[in-house]
N, C-alpha and C. Protein backbone atom coordinates (compact mmCIF):
# COMPACT_ATOMS: atom_id res chain seq x y z
N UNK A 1 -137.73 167.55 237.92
CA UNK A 1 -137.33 167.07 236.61
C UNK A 1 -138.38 166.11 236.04
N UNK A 2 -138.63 165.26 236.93
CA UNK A 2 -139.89 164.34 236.46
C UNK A 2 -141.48 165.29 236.10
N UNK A 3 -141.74 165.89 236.91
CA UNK A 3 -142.58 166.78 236.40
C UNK A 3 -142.73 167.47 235.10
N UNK A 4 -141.77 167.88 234.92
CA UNK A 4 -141.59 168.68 233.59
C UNK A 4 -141.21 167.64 232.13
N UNK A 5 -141.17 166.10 232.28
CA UNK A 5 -140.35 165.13 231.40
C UNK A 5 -142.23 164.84 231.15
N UNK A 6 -142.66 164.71 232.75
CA UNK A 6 -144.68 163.89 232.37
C UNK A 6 -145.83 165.65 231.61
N UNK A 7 -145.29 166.70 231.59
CA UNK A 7 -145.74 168.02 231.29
C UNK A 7 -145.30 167.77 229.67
N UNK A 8 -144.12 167.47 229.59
CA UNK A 8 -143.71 167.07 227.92
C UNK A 8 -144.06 166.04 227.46
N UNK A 9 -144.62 164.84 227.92
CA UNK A 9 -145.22 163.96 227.18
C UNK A 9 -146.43 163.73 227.01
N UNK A 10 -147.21 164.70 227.94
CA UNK A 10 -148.77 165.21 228.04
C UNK A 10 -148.64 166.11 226.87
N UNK A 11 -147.75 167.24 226.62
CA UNK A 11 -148.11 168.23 225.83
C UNK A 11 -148.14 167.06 224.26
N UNK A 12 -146.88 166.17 224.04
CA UNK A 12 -146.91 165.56 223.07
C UNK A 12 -147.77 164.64 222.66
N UNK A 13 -148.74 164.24 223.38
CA UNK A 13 -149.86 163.53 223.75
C UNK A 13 -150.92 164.17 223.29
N UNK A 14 -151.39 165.48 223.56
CA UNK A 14 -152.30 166.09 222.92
C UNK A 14 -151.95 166.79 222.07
N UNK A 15 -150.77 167.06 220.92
CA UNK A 15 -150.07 167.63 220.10
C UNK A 15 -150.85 166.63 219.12
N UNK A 16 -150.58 165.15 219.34
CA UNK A 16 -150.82 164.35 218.09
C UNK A 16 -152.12 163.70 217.77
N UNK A 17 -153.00 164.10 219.39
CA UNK A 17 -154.24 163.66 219.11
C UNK A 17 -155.10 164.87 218.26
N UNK A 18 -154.65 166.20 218.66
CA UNK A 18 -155.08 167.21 218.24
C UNK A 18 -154.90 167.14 216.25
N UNK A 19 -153.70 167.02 216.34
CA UNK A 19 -153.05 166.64 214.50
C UNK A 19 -154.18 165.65 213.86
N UNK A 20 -154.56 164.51 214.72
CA UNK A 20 -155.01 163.51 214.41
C UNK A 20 -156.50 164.22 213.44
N UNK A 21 -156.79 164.65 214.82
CA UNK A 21 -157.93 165.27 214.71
C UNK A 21 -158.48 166.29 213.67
N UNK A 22 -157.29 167.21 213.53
CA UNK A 22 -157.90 167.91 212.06
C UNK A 22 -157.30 167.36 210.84
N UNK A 23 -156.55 166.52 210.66
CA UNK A 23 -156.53 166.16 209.28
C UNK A 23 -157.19 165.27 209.01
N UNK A 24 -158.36 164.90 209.57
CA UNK A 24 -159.08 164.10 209.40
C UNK A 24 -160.67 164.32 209.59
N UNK A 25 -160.93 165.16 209.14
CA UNK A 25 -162.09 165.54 210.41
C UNK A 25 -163.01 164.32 209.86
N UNK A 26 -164.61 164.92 210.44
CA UNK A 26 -165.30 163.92 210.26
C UNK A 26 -166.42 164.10 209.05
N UNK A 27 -166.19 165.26 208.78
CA UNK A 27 -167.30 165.52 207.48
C UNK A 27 -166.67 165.56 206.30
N UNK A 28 -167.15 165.40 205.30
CA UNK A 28 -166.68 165.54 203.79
C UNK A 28 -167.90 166.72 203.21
N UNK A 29 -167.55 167.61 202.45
CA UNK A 29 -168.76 168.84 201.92
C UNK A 29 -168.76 168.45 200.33
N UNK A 30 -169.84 168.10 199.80
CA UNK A 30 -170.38 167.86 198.51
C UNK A 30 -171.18 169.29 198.37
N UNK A 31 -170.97 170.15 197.60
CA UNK A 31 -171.82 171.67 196.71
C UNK A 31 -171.81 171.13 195.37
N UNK A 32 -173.02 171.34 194.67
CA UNK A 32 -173.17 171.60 193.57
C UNK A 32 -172.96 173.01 192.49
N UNK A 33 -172.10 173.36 191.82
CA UNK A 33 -172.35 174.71 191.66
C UNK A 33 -173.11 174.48 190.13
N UNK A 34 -173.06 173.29 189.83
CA UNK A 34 -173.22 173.52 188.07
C UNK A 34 -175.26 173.86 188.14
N UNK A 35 -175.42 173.43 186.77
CA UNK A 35 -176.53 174.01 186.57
C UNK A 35 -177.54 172.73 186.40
N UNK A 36 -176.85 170.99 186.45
CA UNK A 36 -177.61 170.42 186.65
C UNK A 36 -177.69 169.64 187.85
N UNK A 37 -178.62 168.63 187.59
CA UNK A 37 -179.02 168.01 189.15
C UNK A 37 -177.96 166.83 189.01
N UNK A 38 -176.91 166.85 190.19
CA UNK A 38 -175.94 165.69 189.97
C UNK A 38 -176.06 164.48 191.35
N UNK A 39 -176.15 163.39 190.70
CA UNK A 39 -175.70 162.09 191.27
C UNK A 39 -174.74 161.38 191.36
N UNK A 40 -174.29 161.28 193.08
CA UNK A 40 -173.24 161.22 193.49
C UNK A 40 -173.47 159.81 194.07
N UNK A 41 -172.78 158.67 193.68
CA UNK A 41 -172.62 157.49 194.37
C UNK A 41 -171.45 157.11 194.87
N UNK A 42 -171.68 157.01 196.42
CA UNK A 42 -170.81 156.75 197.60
C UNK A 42 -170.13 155.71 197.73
N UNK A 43 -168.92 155.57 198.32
CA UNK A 43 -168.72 154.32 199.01
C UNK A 43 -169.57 153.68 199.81
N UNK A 44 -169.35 152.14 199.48
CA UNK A 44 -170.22 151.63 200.78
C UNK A 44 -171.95 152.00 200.10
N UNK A 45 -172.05 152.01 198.56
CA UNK A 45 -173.61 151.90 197.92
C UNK A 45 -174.43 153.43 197.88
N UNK A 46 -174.12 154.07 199.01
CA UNK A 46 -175.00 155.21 199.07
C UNK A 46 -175.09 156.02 198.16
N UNK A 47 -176.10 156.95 197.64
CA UNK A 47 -175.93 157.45 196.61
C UNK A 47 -176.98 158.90 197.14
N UNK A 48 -176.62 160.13 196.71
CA UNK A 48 -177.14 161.25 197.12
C UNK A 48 -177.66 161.71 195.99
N UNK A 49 -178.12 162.95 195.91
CA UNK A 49 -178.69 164.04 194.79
C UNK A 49 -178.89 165.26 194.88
N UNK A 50 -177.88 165.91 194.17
CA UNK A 50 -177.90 167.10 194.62
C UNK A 50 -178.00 168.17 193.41
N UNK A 51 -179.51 169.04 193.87
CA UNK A 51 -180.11 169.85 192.78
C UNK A 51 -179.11 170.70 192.46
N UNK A 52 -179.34 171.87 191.52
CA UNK A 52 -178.00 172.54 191.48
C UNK A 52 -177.82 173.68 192.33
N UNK A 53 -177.01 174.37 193.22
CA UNK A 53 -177.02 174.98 194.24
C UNK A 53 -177.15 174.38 195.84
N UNK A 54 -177.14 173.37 195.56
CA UNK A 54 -177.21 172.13 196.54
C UNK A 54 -175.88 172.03 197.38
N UNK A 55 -175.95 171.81 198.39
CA UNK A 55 -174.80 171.18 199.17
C UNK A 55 -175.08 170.48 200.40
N UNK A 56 -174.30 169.74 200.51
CA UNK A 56 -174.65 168.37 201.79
C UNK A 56 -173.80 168.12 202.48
N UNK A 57 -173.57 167.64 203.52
CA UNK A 57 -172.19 167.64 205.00
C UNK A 57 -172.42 166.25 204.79
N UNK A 58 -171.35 164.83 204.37
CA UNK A 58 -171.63 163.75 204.84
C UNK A 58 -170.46 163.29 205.90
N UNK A 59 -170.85 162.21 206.84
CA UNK A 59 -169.95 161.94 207.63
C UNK A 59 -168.85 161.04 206.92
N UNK A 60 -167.17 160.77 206.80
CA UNK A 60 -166.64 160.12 206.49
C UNK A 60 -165.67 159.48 207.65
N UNK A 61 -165.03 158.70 207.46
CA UNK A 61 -164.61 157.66 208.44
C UNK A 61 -163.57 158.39 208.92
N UNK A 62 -162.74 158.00 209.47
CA UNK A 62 -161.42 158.53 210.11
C UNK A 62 -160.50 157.26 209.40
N UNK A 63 -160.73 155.83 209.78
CA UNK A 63 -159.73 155.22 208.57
C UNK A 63 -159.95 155.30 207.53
N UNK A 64 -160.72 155.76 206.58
CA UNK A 64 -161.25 155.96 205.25
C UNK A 64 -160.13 157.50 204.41
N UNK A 65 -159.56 157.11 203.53
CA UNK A 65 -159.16 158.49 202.46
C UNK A 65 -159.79 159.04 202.08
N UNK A 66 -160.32 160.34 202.52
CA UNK A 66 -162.17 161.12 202.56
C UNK A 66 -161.98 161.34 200.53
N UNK A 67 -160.71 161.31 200.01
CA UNK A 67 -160.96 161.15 198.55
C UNK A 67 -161.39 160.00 198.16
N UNK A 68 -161.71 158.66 198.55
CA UNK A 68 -162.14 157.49 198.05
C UNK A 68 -163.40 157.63 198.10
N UNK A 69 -164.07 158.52 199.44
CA UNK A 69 -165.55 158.28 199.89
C UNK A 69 -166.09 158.46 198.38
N UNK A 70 -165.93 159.85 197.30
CA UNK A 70 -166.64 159.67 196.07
C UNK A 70 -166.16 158.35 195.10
N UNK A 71 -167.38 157.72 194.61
CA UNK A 71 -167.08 156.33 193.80
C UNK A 71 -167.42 156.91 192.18
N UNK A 72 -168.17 157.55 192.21
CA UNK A 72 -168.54 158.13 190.77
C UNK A 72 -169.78 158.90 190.65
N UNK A 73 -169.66 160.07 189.60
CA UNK A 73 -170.88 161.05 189.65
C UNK A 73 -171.61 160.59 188.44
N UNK A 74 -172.59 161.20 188.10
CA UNK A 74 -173.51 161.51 187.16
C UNK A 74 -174.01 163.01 187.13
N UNK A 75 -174.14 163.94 185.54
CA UNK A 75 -173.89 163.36 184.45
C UNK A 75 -172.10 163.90 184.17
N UNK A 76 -170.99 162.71 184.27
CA UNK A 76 -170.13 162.94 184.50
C UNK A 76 -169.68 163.25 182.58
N UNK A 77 -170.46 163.29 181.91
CA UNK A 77 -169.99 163.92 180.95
C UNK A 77 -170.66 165.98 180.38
N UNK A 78 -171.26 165.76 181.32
CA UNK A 78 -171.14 167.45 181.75
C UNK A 78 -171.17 168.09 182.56
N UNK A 79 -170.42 167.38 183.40
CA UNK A 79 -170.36 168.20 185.21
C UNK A 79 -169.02 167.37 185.26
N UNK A 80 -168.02 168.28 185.73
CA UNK A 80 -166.39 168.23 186.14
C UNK A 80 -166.54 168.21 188.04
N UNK A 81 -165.61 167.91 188.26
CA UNK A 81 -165.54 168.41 189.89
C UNK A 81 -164.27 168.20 190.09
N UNK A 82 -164.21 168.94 191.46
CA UNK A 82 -162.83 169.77 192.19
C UNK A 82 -162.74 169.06 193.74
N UNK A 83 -161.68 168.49 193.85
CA UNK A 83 -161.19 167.96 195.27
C UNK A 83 -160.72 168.89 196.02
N UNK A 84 -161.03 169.54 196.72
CA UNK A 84 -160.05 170.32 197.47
C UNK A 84 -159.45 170.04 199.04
N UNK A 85 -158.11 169.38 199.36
CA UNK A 85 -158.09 169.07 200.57
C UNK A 85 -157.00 170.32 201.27
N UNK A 86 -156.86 170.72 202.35
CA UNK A 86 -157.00 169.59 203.47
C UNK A 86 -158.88 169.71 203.86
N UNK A 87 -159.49 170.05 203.04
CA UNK A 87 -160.99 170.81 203.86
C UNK A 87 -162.04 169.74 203.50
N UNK A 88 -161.71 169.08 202.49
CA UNK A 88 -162.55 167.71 202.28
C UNK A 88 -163.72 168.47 201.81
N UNK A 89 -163.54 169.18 200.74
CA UNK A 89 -164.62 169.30 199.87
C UNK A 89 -164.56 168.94 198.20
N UNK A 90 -165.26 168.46 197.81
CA UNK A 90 -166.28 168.14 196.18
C UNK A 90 -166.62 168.92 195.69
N UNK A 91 -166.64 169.92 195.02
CA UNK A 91 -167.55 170.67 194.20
C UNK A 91 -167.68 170.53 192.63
N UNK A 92 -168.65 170.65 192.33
CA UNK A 92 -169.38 170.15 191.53
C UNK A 92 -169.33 171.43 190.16
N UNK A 93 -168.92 171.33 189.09
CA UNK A 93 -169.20 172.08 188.15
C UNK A 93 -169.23 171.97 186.38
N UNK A 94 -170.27 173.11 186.11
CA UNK A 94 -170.27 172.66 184.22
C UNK A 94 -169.38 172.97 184.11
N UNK A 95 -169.33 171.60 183.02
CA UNK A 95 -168.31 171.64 181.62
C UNK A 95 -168.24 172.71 180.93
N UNK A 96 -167.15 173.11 180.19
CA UNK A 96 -167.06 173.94 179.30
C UNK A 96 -167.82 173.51 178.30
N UNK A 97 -168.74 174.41 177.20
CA UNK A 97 -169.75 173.79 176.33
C UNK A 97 -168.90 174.66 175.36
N UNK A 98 -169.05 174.17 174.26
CA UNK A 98 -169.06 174.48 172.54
C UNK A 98 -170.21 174.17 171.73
N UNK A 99 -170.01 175.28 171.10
CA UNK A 99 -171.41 175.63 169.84
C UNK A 99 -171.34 174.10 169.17
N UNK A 100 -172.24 173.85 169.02
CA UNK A 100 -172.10 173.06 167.20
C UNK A 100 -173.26 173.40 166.09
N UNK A 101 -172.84 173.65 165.09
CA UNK A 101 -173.43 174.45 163.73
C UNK A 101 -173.35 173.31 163.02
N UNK A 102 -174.65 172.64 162.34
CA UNK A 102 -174.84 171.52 161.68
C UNK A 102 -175.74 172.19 160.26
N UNK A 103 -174.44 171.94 159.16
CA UNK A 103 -175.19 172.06 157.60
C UNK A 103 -175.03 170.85 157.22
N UNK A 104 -176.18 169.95 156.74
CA UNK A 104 -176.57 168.33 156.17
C UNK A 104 -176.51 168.74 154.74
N UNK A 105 -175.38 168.16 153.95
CA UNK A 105 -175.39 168.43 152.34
C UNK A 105 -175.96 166.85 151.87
N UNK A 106 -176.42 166.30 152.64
CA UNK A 106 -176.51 164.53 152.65
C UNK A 106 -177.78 164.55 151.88
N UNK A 107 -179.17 165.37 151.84
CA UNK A 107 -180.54 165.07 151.55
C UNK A 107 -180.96 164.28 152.26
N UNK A 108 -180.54 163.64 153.43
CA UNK A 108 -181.22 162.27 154.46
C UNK A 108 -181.43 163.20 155.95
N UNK A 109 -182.16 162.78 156.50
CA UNK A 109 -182.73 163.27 157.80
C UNK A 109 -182.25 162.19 158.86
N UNK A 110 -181.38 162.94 160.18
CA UNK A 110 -180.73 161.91 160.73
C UNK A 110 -180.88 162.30 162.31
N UNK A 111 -179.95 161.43 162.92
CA UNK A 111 -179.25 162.61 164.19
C UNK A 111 -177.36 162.15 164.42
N UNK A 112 -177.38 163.25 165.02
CA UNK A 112 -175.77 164.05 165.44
C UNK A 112 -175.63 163.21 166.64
N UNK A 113 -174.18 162.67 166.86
CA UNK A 113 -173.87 162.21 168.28
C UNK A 113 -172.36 162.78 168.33
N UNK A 114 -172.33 162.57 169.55
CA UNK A 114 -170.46 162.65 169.95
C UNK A 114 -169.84 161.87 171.00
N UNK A 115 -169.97 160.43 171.25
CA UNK A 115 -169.66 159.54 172.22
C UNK A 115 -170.25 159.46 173.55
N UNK A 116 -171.89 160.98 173.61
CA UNK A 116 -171.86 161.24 175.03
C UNK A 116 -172.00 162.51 175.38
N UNK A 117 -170.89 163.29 174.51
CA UNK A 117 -170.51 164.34 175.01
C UNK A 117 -171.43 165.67 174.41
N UNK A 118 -172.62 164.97 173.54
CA UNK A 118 -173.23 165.91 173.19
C UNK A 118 -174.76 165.16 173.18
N UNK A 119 -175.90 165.88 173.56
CA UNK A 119 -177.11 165.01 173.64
C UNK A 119 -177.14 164.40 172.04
N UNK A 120 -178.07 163.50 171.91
CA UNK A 120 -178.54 163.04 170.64
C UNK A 120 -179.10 164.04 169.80
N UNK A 121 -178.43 164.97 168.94
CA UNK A 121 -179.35 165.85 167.82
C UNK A 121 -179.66 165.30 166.78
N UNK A 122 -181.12 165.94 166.40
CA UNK A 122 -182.02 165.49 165.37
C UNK A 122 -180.96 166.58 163.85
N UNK A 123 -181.19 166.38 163.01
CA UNK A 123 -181.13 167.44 161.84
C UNK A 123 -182.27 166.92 160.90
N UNK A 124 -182.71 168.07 160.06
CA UNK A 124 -183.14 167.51 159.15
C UNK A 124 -183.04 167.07 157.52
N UNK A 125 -182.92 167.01 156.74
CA UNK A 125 -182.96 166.58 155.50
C UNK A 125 -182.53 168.10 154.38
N UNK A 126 -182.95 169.38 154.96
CA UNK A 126 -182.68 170.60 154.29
C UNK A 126 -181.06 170.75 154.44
N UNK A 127 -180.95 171.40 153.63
CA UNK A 127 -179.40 171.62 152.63
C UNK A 127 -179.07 172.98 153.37
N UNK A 128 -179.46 173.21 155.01
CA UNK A 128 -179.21 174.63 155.80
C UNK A 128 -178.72 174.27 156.83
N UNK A 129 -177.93 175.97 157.86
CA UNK A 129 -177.36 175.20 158.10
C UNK A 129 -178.23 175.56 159.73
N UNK A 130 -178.00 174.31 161.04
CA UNK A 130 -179.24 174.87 162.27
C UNK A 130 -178.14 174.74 163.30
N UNK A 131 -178.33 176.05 163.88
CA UNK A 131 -177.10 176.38 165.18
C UNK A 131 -178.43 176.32 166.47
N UNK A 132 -179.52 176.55 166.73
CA UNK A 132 -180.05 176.76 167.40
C UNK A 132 -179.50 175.88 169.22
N UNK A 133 -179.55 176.29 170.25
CA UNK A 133 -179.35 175.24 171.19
C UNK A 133 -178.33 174.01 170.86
N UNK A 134 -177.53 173.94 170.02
CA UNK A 134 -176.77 172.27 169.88
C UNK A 134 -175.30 172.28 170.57
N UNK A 135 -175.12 171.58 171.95
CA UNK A 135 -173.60 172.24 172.08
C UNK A 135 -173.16 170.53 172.56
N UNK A 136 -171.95 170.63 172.53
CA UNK A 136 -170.81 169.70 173.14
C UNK A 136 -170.08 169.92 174.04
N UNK A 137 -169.60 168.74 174.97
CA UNK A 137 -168.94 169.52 176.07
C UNK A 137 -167.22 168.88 176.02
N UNK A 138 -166.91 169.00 174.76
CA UNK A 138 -165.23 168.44 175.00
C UNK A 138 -164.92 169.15 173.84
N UNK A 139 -163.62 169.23 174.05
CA UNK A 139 -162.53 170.12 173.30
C UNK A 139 -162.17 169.57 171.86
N UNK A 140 -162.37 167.81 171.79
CA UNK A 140 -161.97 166.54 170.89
C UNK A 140 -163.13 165.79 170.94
N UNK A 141 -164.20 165.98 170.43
CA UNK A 141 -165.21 165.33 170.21
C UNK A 141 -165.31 164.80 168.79
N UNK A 142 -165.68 163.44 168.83
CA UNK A 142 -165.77 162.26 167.57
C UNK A 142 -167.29 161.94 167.38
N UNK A 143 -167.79 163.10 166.27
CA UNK A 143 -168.54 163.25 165.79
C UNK A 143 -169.14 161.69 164.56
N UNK A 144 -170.54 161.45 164.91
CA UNK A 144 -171.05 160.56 164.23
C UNK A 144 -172.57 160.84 163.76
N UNK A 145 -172.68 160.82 162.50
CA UNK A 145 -174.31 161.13 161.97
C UNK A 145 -174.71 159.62 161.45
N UNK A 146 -176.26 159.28 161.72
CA UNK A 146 -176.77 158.09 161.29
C UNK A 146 -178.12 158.91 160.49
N UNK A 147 -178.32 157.86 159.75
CA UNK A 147 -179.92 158.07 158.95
C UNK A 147 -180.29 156.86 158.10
N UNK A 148 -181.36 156.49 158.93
CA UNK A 148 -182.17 155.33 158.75
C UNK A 148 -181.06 154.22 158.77
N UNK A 149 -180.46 154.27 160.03
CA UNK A 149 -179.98 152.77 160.17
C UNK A 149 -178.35 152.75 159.26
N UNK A 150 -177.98 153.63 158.95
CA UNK A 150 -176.44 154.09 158.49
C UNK A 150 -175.78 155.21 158.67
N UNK A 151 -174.64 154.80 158.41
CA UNK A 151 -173.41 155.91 159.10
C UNK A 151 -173.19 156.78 157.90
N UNK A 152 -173.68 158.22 157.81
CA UNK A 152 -173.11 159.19 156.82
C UNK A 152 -171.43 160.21 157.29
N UNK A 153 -171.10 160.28 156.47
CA UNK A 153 -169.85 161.07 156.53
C UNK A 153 -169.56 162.34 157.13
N UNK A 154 -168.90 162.49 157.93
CA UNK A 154 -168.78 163.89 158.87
C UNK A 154 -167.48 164.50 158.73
N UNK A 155 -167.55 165.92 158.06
CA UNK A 155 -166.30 166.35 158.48
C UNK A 155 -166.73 167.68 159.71
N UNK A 156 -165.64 168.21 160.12
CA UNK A 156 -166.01 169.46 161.09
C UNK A 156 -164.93 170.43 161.48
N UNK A 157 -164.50 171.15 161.54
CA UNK A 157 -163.67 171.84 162.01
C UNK A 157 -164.41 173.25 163.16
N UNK A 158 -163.23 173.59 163.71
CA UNK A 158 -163.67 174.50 165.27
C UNK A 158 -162.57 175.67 165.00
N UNK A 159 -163.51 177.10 165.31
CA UNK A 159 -162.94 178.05 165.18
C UNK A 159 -163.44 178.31 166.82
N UNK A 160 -162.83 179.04 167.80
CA UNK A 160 -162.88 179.26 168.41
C UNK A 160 -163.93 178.62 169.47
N UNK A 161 -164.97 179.25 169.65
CA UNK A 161 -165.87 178.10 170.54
C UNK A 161 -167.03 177.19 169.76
N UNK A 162 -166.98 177.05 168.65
CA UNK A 162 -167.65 176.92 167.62
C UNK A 162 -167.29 175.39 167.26
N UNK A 163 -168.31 174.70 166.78
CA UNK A 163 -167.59 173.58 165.88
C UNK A 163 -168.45 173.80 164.55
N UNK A 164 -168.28 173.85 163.64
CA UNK A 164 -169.00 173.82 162.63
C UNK A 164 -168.83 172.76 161.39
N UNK A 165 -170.10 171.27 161.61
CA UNK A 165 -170.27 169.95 161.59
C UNK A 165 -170.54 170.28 159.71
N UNK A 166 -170.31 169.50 158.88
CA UNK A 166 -170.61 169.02 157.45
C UNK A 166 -171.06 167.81 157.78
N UNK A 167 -172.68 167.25 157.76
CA UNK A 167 -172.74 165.89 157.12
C UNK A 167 -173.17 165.47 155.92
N UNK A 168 -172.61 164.68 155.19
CA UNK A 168 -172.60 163.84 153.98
C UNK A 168 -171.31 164.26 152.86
N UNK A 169 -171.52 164.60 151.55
CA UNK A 169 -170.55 164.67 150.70
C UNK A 169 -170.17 165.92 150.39
């Protein structure tokens, strides 16, 4: 009887070290899938870089919540990422992008912003309208045009993946 009571508390013994053991493991997996080069700063200061197609094994603690180990990415306004547990991976991916179509009825030569979410565009001063390369990466973007040191008037509306920007009157 004693045999079989120390056989059941051995088995329960390595039941919970075993448990211990995979929900915790010891690596965390950072992949990049997007298309730019993203910077990942760690707990505890460290900070990695990972080109796009990139992926890296880092070690994380066993008392540590392997979701805390990420502290914040870069460029976190066009690269999203995905937690996936129990496997303790990060992955890394682009934002959804939208067109933007800029006609300047203003006569002033400026540039286009959106809080971030869109690089700094130039326009110029012509009364046409320039779709070339200009996109945004949010669904609700708060569009702002400057020229020479003032704020001109923006309206815009979005048809499908499109935004198509009016600046001035």
């Amino acid at each position: 009887m004693r045999l079989i009571a120390r056989r059941g508390v051995l088995v329960c013994i390595v039941f919970l070290f075993l448990s211990c053991t995979l929900s915790y493991p010891n690596d965390t997996v950072l992949t990049n899938h997007s298309s730019r080069t993203v910077t990942v700063n760690l707990y505890g200061a460290d900070r990695i870089t990972l080109a796009s197609g990139e992926s890296v094994s880092i070690e994380t603690r066993r008392d540590m919540n392997p979701r805390e180990r990420v502290q914040s990415f870069s460029p976190d306004q066009r690269v999203r990422f995905v937690y996936t547990n129990p496997i303790l991976t990060f992955e890394f991916f682009d934002r959804d992008r939208y067109e933007v179509r800029i006609l300047n009825v203003s006569g002033r030569a400026g540039t286009l912003s959106a809080d971030g979410w869109m690089d700094n565009t130039p326009f110029g001063a012509q009364n046409t309208a320039q779709t070339v390369g200009r996109f945004v990466y949010t669904r609700q973007p708060t569009f702002t045009a400057r020229a020479g040191g003032f704020y001109l008037p923006v309206l815009y509306r979005k048809e499908a993946r499109v935004f198509f920007v009016t600046i001035g009157n």
